[in-house]
N, C-alpha and C. Protein backbone atom coordinates (compact mmCIF):
# COMPACT_ATOMS: atom_id res chain seq x y z
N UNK A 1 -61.94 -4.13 59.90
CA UNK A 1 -61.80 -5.40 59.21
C UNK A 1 -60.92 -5.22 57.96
N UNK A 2 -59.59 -5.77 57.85
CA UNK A 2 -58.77 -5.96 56.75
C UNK A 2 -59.54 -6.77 55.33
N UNK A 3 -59.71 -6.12 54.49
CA UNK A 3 -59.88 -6.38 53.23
C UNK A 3 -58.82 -6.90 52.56
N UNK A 4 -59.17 -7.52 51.64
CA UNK A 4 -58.02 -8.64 50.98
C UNK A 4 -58.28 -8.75 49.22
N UNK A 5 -57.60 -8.63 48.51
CA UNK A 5 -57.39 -8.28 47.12
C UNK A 5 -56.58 -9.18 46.41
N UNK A 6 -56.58 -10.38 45.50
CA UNK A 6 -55.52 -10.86 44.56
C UNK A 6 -55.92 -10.10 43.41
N UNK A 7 -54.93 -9.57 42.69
CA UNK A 7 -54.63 -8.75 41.66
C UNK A 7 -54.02 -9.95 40.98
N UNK A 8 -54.76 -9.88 38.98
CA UNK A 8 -53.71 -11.13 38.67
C UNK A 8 -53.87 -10.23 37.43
N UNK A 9 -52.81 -9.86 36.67
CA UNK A 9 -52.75 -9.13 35.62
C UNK A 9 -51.18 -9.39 35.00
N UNK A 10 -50.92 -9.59 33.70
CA UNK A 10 -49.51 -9.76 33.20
C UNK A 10 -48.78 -9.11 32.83
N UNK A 11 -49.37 -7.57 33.00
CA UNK A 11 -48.85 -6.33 32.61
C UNK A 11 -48.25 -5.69 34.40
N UNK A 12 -46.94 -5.51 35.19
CA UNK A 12 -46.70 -5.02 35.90
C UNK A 12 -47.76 -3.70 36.30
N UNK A 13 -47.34 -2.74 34.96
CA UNK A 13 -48.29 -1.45 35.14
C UNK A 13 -49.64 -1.37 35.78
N UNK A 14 -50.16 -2.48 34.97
CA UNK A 14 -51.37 -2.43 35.31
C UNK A 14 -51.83 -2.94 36.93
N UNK A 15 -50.94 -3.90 37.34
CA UNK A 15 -51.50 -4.58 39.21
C UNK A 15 -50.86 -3.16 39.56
N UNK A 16 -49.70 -2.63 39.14
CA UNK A 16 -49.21 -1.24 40.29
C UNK A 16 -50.36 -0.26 40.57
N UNK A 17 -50.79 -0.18 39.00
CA UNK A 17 -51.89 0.44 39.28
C UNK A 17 -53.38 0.15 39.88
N UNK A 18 -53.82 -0.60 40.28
CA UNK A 18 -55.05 -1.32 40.69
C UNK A 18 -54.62 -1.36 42.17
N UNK A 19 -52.99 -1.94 42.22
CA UNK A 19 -52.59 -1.46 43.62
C UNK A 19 -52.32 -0.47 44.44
N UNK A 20 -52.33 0.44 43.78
CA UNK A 20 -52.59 1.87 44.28
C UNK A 20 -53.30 2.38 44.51
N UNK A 21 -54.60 2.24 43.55
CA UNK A 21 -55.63 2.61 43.76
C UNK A 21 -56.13 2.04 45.06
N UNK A 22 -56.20 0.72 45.60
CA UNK A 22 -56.82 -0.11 46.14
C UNK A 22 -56.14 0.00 47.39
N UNK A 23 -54.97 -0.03 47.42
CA UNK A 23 -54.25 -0.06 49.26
C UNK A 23 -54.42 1.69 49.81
N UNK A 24 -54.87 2.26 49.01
CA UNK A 24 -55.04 3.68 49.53
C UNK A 24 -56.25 3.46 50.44
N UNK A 25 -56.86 2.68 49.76
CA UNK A 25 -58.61 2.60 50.29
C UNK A 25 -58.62 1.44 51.17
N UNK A 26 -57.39 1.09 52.22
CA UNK A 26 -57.25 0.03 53.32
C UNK A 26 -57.19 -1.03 52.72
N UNK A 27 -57.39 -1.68 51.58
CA UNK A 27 -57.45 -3.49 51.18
C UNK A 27 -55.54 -3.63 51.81
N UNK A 28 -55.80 -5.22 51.57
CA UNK A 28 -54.55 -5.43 51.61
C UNK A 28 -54.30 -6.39 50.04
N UNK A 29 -52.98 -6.04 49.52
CA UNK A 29 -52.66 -6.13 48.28
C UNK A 29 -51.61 -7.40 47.78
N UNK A 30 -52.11 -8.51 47.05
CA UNK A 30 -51.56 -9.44 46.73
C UNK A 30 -51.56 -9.21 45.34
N UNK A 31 -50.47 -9.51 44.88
CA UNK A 31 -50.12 -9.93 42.96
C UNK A 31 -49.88 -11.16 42.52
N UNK A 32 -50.70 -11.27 41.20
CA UNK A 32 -49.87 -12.39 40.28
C UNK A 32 -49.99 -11.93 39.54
N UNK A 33 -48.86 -12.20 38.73
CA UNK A 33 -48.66 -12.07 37.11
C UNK A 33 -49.04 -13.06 35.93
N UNK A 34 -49.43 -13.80 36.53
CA UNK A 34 -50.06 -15.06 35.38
C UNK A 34 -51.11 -15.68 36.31
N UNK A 35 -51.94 -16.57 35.83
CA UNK A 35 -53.10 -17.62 36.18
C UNK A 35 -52.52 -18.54 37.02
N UNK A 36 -51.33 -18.99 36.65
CA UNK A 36 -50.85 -20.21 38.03
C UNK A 36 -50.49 -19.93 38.73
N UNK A 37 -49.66 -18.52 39.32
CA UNK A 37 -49.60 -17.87 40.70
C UNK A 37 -50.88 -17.91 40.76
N UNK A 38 -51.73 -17.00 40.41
CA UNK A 38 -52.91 -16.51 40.99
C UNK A 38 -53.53 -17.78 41.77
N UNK A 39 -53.54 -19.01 40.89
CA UNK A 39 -54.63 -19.90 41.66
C UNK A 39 -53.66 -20.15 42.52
N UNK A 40 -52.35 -20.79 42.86
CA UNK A 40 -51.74 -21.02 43.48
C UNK A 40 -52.08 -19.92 45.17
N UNK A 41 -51.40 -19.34 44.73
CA UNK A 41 -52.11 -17.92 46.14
C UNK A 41 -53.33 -17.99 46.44
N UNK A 42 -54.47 -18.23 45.65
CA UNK A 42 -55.36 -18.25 46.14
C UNK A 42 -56.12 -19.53 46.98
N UNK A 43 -54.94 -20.46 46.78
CA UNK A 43 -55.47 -21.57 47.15
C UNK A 43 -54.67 -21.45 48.90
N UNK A 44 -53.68 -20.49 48.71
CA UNK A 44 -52.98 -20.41 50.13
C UNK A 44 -53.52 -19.45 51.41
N UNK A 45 -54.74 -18.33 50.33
CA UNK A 45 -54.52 -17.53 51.34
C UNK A 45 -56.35 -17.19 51.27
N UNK A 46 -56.94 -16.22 52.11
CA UNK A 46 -58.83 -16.16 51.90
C UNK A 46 -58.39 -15.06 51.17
N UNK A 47 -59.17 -14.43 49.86
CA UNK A 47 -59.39 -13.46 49.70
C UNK A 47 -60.30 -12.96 49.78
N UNK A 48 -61.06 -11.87 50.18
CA UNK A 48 -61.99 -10.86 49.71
C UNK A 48 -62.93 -10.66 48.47
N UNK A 49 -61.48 -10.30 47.03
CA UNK A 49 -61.98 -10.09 46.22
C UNK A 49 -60.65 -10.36 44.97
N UNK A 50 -61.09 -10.48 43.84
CA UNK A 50 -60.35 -11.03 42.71
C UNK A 50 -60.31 -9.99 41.90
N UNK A 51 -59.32 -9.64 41.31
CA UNK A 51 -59.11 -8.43 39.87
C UNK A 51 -58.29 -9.00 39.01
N UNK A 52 -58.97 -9.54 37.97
CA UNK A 52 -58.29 -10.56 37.11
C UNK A 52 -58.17 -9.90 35.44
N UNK A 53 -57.40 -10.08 35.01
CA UNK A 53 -57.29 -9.21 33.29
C UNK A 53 -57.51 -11.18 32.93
N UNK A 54 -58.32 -10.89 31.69
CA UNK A 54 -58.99 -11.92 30.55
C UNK A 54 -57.85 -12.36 29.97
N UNK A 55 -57.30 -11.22 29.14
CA UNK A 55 -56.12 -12.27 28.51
C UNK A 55 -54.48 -12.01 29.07
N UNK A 56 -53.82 -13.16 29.50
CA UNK A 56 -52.55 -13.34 29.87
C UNK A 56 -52.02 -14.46 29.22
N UNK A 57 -50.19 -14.78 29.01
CA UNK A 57 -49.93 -15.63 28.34
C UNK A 57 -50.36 -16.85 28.81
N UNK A 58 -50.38 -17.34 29.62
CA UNK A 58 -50.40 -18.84 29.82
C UNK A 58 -51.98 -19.52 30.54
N UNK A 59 -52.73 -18.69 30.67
CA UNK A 59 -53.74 -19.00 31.08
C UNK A 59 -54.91 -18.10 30.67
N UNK A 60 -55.91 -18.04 30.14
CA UNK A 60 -56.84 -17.17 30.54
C UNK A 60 -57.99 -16.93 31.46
N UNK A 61 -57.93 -15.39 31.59
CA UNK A 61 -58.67 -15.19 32.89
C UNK A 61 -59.74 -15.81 33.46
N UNK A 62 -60.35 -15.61 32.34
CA UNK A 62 -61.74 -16.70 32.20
C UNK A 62 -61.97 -18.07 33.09
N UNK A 63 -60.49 -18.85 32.76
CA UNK A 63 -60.28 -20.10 33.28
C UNK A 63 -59.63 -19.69 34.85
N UNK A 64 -59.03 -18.46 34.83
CA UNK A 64 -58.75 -18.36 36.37
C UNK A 64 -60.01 -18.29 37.10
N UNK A 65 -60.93 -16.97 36.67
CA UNK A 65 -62.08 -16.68 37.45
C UNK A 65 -63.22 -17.98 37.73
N UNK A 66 -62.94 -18.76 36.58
CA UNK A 66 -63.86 -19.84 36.73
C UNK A 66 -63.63 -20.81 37.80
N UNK A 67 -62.13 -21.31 37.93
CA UNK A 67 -61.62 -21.80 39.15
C UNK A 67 -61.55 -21.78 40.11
N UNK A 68 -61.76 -19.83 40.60
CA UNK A 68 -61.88 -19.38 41.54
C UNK A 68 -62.94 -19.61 42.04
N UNK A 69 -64.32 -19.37 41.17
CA UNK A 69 -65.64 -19.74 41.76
C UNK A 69 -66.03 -20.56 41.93
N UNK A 70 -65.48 -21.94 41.65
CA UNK A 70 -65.31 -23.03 41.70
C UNK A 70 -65.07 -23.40 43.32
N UNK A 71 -63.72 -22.98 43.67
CA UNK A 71 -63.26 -23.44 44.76
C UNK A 71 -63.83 -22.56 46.14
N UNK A 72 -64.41 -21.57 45.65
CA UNK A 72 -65.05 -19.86 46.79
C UNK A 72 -66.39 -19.42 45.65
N UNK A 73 -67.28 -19.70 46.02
CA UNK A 73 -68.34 -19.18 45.42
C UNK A 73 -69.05 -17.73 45.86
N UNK A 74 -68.51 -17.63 47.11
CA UNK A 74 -68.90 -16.22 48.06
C UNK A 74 -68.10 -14.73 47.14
N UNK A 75 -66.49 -15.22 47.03
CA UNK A 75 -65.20 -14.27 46.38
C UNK A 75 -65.92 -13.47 45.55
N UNK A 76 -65.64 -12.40 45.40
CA UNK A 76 -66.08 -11.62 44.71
C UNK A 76 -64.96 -11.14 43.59
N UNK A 77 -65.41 -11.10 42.31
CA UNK A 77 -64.79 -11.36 40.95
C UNK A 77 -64.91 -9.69 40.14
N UNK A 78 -63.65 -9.42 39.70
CA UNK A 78 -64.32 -8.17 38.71
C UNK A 78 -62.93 -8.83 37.67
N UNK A 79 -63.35 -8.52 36.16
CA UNK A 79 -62.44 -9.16 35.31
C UNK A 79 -62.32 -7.47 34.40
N UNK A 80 -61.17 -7.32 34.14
CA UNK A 80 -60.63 -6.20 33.50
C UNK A 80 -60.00 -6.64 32.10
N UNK A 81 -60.01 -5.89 30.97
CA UNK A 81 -59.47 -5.90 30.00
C UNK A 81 -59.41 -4.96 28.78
N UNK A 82 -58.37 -5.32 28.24
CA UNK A 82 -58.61 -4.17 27.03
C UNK A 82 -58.65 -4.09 25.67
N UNK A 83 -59.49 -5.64 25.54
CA UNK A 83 -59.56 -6.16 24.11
C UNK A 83 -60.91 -6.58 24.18
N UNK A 84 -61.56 -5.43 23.36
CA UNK A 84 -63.04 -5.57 24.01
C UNK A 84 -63.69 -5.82 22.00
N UNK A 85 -63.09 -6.21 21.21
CA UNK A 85 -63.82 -6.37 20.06
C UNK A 85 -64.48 -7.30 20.12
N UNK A 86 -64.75 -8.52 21.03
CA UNK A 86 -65.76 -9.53 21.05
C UNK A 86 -66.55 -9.26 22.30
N UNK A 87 -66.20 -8.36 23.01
CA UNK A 87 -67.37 -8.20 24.33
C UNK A 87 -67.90 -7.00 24.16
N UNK A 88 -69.49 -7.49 23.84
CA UNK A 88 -70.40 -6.30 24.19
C UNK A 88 -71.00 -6.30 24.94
N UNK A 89 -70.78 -7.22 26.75
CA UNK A 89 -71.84 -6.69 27.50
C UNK A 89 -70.33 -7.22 28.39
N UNK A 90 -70.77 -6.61 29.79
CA UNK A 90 -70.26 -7.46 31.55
C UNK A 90 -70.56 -8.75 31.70
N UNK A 91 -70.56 -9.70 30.83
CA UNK A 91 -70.85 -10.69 30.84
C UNK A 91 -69.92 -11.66 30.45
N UNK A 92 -69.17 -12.61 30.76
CA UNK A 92 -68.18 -13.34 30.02
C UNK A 92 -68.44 -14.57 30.49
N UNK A 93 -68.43 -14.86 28.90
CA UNK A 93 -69.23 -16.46 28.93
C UNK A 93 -68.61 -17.31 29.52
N UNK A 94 -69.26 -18.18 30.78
CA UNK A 94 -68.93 -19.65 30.53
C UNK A 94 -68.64 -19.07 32.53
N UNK A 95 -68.35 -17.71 32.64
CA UNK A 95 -67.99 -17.31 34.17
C UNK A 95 -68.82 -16.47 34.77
N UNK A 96 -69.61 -17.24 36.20
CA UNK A 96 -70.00 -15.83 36.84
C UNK A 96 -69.07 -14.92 37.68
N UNK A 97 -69.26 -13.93 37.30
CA UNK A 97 -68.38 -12.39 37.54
C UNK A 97 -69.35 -11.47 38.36
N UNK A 98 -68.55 -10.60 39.43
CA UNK A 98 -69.54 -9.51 40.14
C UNK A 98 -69.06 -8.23 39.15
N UNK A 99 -68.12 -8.26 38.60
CA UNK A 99 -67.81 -7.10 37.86
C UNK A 99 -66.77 -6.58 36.92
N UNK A 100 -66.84 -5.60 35.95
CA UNK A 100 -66.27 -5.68 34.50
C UNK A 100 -65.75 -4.31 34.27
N UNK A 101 -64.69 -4.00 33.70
CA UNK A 101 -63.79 -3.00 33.48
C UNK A 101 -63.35 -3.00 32.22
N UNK A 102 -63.31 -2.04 32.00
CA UNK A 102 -62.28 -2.07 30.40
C UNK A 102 -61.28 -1.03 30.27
N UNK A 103 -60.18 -1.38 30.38
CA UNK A 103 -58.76 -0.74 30.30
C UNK A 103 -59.12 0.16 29.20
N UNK A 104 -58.68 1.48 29.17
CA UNK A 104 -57.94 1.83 30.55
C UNK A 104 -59.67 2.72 31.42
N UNK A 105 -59.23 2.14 32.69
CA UNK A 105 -60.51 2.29 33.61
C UNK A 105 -59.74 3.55 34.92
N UNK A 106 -60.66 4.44 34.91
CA UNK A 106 -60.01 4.76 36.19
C UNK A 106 -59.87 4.81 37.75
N UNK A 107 -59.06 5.82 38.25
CA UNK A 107 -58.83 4.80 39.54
C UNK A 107 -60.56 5.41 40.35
N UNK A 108 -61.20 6.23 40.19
CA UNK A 108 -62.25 6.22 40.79
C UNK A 108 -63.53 4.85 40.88
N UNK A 109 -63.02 4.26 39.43
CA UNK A 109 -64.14 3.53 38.95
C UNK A 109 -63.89 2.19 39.67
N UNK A 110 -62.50 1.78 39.90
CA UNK A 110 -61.85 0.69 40.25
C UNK A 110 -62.37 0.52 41.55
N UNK A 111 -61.89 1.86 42.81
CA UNK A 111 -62.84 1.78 43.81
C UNK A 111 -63.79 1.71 43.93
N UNK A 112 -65.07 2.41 43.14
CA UNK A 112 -65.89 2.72 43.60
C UNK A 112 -66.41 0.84 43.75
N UNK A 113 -66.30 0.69 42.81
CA UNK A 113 -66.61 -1.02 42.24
C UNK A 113 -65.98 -1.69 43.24
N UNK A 114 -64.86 -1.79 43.76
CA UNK A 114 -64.39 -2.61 45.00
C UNK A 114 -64.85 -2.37 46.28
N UNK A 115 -65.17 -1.23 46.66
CA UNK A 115 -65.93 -1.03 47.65
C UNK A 115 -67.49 -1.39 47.80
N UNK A 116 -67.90 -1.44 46.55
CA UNK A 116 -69.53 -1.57 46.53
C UNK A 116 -69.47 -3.49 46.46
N UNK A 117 -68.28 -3.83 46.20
CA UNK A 117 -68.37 -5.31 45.87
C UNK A 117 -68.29 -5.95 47.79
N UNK A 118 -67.29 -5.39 48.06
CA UNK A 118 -67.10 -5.11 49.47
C UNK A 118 -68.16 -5.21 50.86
N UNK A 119 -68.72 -4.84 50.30
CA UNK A 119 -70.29 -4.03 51.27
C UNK A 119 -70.06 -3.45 52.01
């Protein structure tokens, strides 16, 4: 069974990397670079699972992931970031999330978490 991944992050580096990690381990690998691809694609295609960074210019993640669960309540959500002076728990208000990262995360952790999100 093909696994399915939107990566939405505004940093190139960072989806290459999440994409690497992740197509090694069979998913199949979609990008956006901002919040309005992302929903856009996601509104085109099923995904699996969501890897979304919190802050990007034109949208925040928050408002992506929230949309997402909105429209797919099943999708499974992990939100990554690396501006963690107002978050002290896996919890981000206002969105339910299956799971939380904080840059820089590594690539073991990324899988292990996508696979367990996976079943």
């Amino acid at each position: 069974m093909t696994r399915k991944v939107l990566i939405v992050d505004d940093e190139a580096l960072v989806r290459n990397y999440v994409r690497r990690a992740l197509a090694t381990r069979g998913w199949t690998v979609t990008e956006a670079s901002d919040g309005a691809s992302a929903l856009r694609l996601f509104g085109a295609e099923k995904f699996d699972l969501v890897v979304c960074d919190l802050k990007m210019p034109d949208m925040r993640g928050e408002e992506v992931a929230r949309r997402i669960r909105e429209a797919a309540p099943a999708v499974k959500i992990i939100v990554i970031t690396g501006s963690v002076s107002n978050i002290t728990s896996p919890i981000v208000p206002g969105v339910d999330v299956d799971g939380f990262l904080i840059k820089p995360f590594g690539i073991d952790e990324i899988r292990a978490l996508a696979d367990k999100l996976a079943g």
